[in-house]
Structure formats: structure tokens, C-alpha cells
N, C-alpha and C. Protein backbone atom coordinates (compact mmCIF):
# COMPACT_ATOMS: atom_id res chain seq x y z
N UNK A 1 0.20 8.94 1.64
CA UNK A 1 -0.50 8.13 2.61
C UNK A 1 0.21 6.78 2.73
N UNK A 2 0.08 6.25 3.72
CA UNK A 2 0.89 4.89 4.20
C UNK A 2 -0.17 4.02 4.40
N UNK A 3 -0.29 2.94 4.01
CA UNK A 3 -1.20 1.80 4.26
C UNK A 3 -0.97 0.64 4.81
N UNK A 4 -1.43 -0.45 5.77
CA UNK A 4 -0.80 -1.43 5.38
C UNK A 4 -2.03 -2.58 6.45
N UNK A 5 -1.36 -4.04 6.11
CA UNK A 5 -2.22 -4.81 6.04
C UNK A 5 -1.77 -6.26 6.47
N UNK A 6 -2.16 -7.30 6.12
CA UNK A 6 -1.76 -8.87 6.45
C UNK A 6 -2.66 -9.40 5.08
N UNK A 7 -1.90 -10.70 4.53
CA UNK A 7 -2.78 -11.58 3.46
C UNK A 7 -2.74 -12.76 3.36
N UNK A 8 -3.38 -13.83 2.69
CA UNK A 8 -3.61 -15.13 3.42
C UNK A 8 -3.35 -15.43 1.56
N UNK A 9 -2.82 -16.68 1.34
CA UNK A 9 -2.60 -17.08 -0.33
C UNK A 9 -3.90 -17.93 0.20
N UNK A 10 -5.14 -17.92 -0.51
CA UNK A 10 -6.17 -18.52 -0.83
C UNK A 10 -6.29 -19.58 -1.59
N UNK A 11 -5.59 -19.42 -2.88
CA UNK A 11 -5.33 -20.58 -3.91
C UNK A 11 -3.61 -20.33 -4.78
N UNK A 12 -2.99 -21.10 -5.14
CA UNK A 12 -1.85 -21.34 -5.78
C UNK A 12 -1.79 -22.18 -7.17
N UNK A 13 -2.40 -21.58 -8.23
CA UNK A 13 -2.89 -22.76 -9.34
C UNK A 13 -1.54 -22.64 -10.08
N UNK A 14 -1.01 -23.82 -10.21
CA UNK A 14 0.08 -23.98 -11.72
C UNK A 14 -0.28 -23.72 -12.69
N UNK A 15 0.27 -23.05 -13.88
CA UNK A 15 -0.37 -22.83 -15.41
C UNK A 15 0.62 -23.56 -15.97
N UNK A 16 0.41 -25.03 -16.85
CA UNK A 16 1.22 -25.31 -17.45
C UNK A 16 2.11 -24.64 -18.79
N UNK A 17 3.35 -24.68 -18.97
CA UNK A 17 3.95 -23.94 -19.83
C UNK A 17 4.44 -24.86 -21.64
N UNK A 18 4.26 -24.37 -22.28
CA UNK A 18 4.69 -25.46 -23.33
C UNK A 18 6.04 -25.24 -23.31
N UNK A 19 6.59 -26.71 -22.70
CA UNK A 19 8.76 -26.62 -22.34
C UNK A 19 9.30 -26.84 -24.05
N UNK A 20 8.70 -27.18 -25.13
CA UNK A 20 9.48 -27.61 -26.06
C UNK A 20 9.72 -25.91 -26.38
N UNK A 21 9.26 -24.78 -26.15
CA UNK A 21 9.53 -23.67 -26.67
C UNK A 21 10.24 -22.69 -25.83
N UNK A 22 10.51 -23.51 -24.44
CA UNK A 22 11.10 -22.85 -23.21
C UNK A 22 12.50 -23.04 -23.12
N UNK A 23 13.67 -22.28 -22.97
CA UNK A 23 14.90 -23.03 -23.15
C UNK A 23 14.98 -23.85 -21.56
N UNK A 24 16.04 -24.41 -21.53
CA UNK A 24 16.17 -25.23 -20.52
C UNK A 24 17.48 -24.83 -19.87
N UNK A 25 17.28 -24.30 -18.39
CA UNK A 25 17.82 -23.69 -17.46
C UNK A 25 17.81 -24.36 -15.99
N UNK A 26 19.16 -23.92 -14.98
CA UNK A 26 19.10 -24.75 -14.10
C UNK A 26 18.07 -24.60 -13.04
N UNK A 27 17.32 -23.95 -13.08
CA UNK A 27 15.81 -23.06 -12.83
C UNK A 27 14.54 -23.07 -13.58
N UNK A 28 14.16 -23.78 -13.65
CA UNK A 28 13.11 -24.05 -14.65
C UNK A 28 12.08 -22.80 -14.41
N UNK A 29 11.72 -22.17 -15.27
CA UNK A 29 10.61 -21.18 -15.17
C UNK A 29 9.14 -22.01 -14.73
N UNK A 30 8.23 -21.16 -13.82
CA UNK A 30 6.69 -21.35 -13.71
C UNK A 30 6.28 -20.24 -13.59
N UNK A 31 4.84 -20.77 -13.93
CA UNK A 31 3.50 -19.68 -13.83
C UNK A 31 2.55 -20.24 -12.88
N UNK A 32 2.36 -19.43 -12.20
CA UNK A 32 0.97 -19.67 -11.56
C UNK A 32 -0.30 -18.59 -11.54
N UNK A 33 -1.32 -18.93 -10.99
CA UNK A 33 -2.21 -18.23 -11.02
C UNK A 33 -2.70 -18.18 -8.81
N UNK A 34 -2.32 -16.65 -8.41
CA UNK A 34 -2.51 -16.87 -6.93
C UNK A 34 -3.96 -15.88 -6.49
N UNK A 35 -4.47 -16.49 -5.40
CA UNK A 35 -5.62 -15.75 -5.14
C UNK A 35 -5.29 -15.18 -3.96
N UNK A 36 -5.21 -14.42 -3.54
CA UNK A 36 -4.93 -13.78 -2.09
C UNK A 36 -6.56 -13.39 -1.59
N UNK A 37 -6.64 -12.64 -0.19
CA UNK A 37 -7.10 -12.25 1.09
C UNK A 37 -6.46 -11.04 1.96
N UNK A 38 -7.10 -10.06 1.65
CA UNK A 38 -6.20 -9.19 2.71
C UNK A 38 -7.35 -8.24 3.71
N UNK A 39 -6.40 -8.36 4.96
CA UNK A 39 -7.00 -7.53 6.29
C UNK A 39 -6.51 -6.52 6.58
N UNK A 40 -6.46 -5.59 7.64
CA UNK A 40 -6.07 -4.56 7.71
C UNK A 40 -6.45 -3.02 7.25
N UNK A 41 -5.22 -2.00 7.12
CA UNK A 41 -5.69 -0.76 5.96
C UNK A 41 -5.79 -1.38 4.82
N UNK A 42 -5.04 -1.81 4.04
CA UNK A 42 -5.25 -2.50 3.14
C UNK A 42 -6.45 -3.98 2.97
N UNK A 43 -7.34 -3.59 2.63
CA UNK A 43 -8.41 -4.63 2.62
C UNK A 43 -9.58 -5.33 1.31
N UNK A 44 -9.21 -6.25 1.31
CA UNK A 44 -9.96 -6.97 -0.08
C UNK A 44 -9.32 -8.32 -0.80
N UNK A 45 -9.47 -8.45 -1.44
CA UNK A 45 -9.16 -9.66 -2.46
C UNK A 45 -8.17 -9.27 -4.14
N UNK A 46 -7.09 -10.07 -4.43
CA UNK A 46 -6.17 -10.05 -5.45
C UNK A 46 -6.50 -11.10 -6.01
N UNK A 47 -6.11 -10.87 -7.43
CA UNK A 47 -6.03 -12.15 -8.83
C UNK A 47 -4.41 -11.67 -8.54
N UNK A 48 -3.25 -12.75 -8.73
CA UNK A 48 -1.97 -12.65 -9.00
C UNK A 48 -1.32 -13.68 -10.38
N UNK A 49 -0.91 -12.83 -11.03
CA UNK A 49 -0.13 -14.01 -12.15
C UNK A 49 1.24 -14.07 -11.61
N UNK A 50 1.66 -14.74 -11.02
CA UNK A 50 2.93 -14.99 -10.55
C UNK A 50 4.05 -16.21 -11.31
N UNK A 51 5.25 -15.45 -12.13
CA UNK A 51 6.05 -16.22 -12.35
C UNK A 51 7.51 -16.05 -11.84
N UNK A 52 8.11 -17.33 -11.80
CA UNK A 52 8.58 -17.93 -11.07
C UNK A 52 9.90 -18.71 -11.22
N UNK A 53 11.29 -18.66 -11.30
CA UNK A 53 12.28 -19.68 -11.25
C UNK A 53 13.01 -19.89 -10.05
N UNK A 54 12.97 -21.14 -9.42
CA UNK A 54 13.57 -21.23 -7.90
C UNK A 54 14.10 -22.99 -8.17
N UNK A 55 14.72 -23.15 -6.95
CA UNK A 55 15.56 -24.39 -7.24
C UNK A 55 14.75 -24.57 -6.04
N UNK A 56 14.21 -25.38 -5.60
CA UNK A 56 13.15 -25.92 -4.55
C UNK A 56 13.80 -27.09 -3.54
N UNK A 57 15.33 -27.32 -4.26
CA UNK A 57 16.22 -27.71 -2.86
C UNK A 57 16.57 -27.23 -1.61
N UNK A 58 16.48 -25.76 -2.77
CA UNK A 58 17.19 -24.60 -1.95
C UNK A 58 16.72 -23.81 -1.28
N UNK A 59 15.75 -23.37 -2.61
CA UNK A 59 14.59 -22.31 -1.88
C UNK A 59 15.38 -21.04 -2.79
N UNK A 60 16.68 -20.88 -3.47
CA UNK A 60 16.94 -19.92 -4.46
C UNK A 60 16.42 -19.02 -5.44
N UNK A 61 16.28 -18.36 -5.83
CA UNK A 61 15.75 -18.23 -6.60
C UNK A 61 14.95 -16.91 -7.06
N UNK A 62 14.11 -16.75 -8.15
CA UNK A 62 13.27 -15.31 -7.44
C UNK A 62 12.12 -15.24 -8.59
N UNK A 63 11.05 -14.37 -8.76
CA UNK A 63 9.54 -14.14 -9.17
C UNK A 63 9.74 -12.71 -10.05
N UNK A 64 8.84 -12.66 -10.26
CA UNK A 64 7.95 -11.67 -10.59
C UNK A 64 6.56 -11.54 -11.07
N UNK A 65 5.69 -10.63 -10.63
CA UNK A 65 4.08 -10.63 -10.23
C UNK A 65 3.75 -9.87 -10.83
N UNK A 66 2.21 -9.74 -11.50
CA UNK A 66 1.47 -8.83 -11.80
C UNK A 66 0.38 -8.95 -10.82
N UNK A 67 -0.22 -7.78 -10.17
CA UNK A 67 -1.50 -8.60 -9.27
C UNK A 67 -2.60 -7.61 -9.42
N UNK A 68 -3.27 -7.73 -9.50
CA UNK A 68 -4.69 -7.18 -9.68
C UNK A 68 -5.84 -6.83 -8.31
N UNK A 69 -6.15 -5.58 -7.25
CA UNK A 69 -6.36 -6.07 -6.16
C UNK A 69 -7.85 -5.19 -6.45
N UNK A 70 -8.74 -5.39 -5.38
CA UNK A 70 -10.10 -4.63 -5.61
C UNK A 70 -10.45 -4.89 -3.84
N UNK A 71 -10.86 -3.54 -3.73
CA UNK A 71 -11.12 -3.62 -2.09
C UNK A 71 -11.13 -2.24 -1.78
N UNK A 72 -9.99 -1.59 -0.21
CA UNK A 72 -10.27 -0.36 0.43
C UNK A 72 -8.94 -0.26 0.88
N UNK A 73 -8.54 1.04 0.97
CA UNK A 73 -7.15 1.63 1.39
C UNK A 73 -7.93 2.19 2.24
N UNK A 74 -7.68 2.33 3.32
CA UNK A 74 -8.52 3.02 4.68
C UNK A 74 -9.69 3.14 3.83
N UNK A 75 -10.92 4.44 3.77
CA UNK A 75 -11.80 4.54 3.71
C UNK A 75 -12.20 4.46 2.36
N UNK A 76 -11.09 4.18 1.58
CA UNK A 76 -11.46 4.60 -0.35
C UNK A 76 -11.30 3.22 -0.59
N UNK A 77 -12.71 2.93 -1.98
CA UNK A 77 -12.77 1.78 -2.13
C UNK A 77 -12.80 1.68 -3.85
N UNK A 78 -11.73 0.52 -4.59
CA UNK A 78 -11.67 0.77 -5.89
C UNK A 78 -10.83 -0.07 -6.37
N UNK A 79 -10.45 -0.36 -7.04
CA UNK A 79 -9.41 -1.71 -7.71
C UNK A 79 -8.13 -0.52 -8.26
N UNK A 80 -6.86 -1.53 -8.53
CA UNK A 80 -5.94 -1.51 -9.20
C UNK A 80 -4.61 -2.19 -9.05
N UNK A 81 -4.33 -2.13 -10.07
CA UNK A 81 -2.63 -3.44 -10.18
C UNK A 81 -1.54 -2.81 -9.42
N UNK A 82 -0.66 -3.44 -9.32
CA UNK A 82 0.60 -3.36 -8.68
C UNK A 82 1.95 -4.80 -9.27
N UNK A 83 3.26 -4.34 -9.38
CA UNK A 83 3.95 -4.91 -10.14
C UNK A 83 4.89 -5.41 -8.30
N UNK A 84 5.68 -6.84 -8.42
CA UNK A 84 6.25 -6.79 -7.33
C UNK A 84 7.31 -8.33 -7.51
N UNK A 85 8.24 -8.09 -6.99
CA UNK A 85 9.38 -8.87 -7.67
C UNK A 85 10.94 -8.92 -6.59
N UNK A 86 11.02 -9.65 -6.48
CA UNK A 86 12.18 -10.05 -5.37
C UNK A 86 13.37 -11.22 -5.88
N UNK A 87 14.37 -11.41 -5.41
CA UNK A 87 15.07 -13.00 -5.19
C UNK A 87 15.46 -13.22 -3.86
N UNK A 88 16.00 -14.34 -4.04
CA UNK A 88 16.09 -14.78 -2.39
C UNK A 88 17.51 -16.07 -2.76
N UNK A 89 18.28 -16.04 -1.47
CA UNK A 89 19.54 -16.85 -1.47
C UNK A 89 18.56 -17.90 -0.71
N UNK A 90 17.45 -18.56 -0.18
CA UNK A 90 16.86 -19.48 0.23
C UNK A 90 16.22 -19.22 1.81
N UNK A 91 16.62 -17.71 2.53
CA UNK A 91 16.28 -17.18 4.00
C UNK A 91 16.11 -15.87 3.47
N UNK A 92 16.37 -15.00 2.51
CA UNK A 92 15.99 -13.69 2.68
C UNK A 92 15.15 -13.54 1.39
N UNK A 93 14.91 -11.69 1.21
CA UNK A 93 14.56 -10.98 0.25
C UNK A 93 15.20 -10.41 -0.46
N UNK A 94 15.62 -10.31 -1.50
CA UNK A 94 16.65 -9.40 -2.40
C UNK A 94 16.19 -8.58 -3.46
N UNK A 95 16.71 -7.73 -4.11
CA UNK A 95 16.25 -6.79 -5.40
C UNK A 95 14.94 -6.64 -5.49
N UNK A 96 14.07 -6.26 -4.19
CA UNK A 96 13.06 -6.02 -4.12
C UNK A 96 12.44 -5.13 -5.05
N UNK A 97 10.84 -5.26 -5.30
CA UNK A 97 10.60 -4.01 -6.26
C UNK A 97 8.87 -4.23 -6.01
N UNK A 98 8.21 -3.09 -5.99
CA UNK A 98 7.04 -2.95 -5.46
C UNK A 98 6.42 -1.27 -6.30
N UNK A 99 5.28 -1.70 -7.59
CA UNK A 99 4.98 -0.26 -7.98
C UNK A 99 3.86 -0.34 -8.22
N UNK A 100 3.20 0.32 -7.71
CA UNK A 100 1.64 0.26 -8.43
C UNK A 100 1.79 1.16 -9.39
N UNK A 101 0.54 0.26 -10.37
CA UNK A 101 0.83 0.34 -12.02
C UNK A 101 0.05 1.88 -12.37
N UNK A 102 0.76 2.66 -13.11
CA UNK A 102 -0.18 4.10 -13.06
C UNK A 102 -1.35 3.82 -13.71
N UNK A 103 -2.24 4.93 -13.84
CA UNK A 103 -3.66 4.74 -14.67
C UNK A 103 -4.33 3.65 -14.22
N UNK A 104 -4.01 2.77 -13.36
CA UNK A 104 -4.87 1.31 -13.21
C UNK A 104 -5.85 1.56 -12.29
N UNK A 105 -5.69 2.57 -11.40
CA UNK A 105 -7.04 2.58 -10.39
C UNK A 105 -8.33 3.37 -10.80
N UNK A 106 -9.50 2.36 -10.15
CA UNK A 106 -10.64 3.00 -10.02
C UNK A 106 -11.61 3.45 -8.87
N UNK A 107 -12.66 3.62 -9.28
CA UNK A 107 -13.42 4.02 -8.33
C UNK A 107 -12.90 5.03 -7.51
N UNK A 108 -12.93 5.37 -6.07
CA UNK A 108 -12.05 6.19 -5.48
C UNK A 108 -10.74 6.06 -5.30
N UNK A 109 -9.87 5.26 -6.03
CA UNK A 109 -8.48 4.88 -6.21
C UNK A 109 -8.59 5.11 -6.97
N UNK A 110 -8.99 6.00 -7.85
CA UNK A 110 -8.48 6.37 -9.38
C UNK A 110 -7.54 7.36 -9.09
N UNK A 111 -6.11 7.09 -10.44
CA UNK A 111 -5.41 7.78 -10.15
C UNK A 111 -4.26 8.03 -9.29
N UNK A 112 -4.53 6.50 -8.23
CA UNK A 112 -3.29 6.25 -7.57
C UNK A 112 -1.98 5.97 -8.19
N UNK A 113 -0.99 6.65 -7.85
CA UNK A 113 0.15 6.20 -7.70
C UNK A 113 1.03 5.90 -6.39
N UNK A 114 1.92 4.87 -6.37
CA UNK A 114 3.01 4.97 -5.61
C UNK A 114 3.94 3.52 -5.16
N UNK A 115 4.53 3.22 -4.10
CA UNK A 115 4.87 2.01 -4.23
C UNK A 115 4.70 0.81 -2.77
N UNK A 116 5.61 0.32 -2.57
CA UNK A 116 5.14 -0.51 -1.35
C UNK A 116 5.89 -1.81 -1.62
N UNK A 117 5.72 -2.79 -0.50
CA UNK A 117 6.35 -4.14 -0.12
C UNK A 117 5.83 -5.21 0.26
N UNK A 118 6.27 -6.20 0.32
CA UNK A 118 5.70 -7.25 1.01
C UNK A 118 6.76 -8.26 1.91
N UNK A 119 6.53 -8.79 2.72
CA UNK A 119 7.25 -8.90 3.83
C UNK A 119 6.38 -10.80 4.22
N UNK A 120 7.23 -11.30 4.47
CA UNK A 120 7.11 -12.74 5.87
C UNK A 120 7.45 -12.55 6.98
N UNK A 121 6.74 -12.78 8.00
CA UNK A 121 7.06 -12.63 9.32
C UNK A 121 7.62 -14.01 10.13
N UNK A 122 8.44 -14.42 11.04
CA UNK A 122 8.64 -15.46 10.96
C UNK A 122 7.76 -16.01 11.92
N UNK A 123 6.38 -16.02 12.04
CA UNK A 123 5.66 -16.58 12.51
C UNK A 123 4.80 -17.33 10.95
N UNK A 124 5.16 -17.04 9.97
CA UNK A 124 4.30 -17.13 9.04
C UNK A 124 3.49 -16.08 8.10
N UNK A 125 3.33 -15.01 8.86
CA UNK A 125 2.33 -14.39 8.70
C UNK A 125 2.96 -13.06 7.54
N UNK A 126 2.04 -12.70 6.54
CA UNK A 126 2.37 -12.43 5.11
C UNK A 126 2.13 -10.91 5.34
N UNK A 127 2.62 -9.75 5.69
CA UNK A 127 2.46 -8.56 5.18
C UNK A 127 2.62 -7.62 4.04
N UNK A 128 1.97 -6.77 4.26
CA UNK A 128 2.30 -5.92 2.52
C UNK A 128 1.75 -4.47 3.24
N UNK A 129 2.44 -3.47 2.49
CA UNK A 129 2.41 -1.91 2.75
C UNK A 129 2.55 -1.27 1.72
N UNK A 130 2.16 -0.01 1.22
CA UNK A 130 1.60 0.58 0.39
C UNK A 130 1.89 2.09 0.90
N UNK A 131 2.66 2.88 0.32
CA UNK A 131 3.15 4.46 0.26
C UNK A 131 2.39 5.04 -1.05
N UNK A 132 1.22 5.81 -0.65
CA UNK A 132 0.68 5.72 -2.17
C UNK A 132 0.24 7.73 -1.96
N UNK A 133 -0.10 8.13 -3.31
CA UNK A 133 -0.77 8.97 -3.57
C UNK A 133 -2.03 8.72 -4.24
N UNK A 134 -2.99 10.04 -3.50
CA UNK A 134 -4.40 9.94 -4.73
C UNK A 134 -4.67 11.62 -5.10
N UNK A 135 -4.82 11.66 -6.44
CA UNK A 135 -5.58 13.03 -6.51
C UNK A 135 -6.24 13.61 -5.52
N UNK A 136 -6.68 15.04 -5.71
CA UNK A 136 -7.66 15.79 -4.61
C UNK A 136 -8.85 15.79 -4.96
């Protein structure tokens, strides 16, 4: 099944890191804590732990996410994680990676597997899609 959707970042919280135990790089590592919004097939609300090294001159740089979502894939409604991770030369997407986490779904998403993306539009606007399987 193919899904897909639009999402709005709701909140962007910094988690401070203790630097005396962090080495020191021309990229400083962060954490945040992100709340998303999503419309579409894909529909509901995410917790995201998103970390982070980018040079913010540049815009360089690249992430990686754990996110936690609870809502509806078309008509099935149920939570589960997804892993998702990119870099960027400061205009694109690179070494993309998009998996939802096995065993993590419930309710009628139990049991999903599969993978998917997320995308900027250059109007702004934040998409994400989802190639998934569910049991019978």
C-alpha cells in the first residue's frame, strides 16, 4: 500500500547536551525534541527525537530521527515508529533513508512493515510517503 500526506513542525525543542563529554567537531552535534502534524493518507500527530550536525552558515550537513507517530493510514488507525535520516550540501537531500521500525505498530497497524520519505516542496510545504505492508 502507498500512503501519503503533508506535515506542519508544531514545536522544535533543543535538548541540551553535556559538551565536556562530546568531542569537538567542525559540526557540533544537537538534539532536539520535534512535534509534528500530519494531513492527508497519512494522518495524526509524531513525538520526533531528532539529532543533528549542520554548519548553519551553510545549511551542510545532515540528521538522523527516531519518530514515534499515532493516527490513520487511510482507514487503519494505530501508532508506530519509523527511522529517517538524510544529508544535504545546503539545497538538496542526500543518503536518504526512511524505515519503519518492525514490531512497533499497533492497533490496526500492527505488524506494519515497510519504508517511505520525506520531501520539501519549494513552496515550503513538508511531505512524507509511506510504501508499507500490513498482515491479513
Amino acid at each position: 500500500m502507498d500512503a501519503s500526506g503533508a506535515f506542519t513542525v508544531e514545536t522544535f525543542t533543543p535538548i541540551d547536551l553535556p559538551r565536556e563529554e562530546t568531542p569537538t567537531t567542525a559540526t557540533p552535534v544537537g538534539l532536539a525534541r520535534m512535534e509534528k502534524h500530519f494531513t492527508g493518507e497519512v494522518s495524526g500527530h509524531s513525538t520526533t527525537l531528532f539529532t543533528y550536525a549542520v554548519d548553519h552558515s551553510t545549511d551542510v550537513g545532515g540528521y538522523v530521527a527516531m519518530e514515534s507517530f499515532a493516527g490513520n493510514l487511510h482507514e487503519r488507525t494505530g501508532t508506530f515508529n519509523f527511522t529517517h535520516s538524510a544529508t544535504t550540501s545546503g539545497e538538496d537531500r542526500d543518503n536518504e533513508s526512511f524505515v519503519i521500525i518492525p514490531s512497533s505498530g499497533t492497533g490496526d497497524l500492527a505488524g506494519i512493515t515497510g519504508t517511505g520519505g520525506l520531501r520539501n516542496e519549494a513552496d515550503g510545504t513538508h511531505r512524507v510517503w509511506l510504501t508499507y505492508e500490513l498482515p491479513e
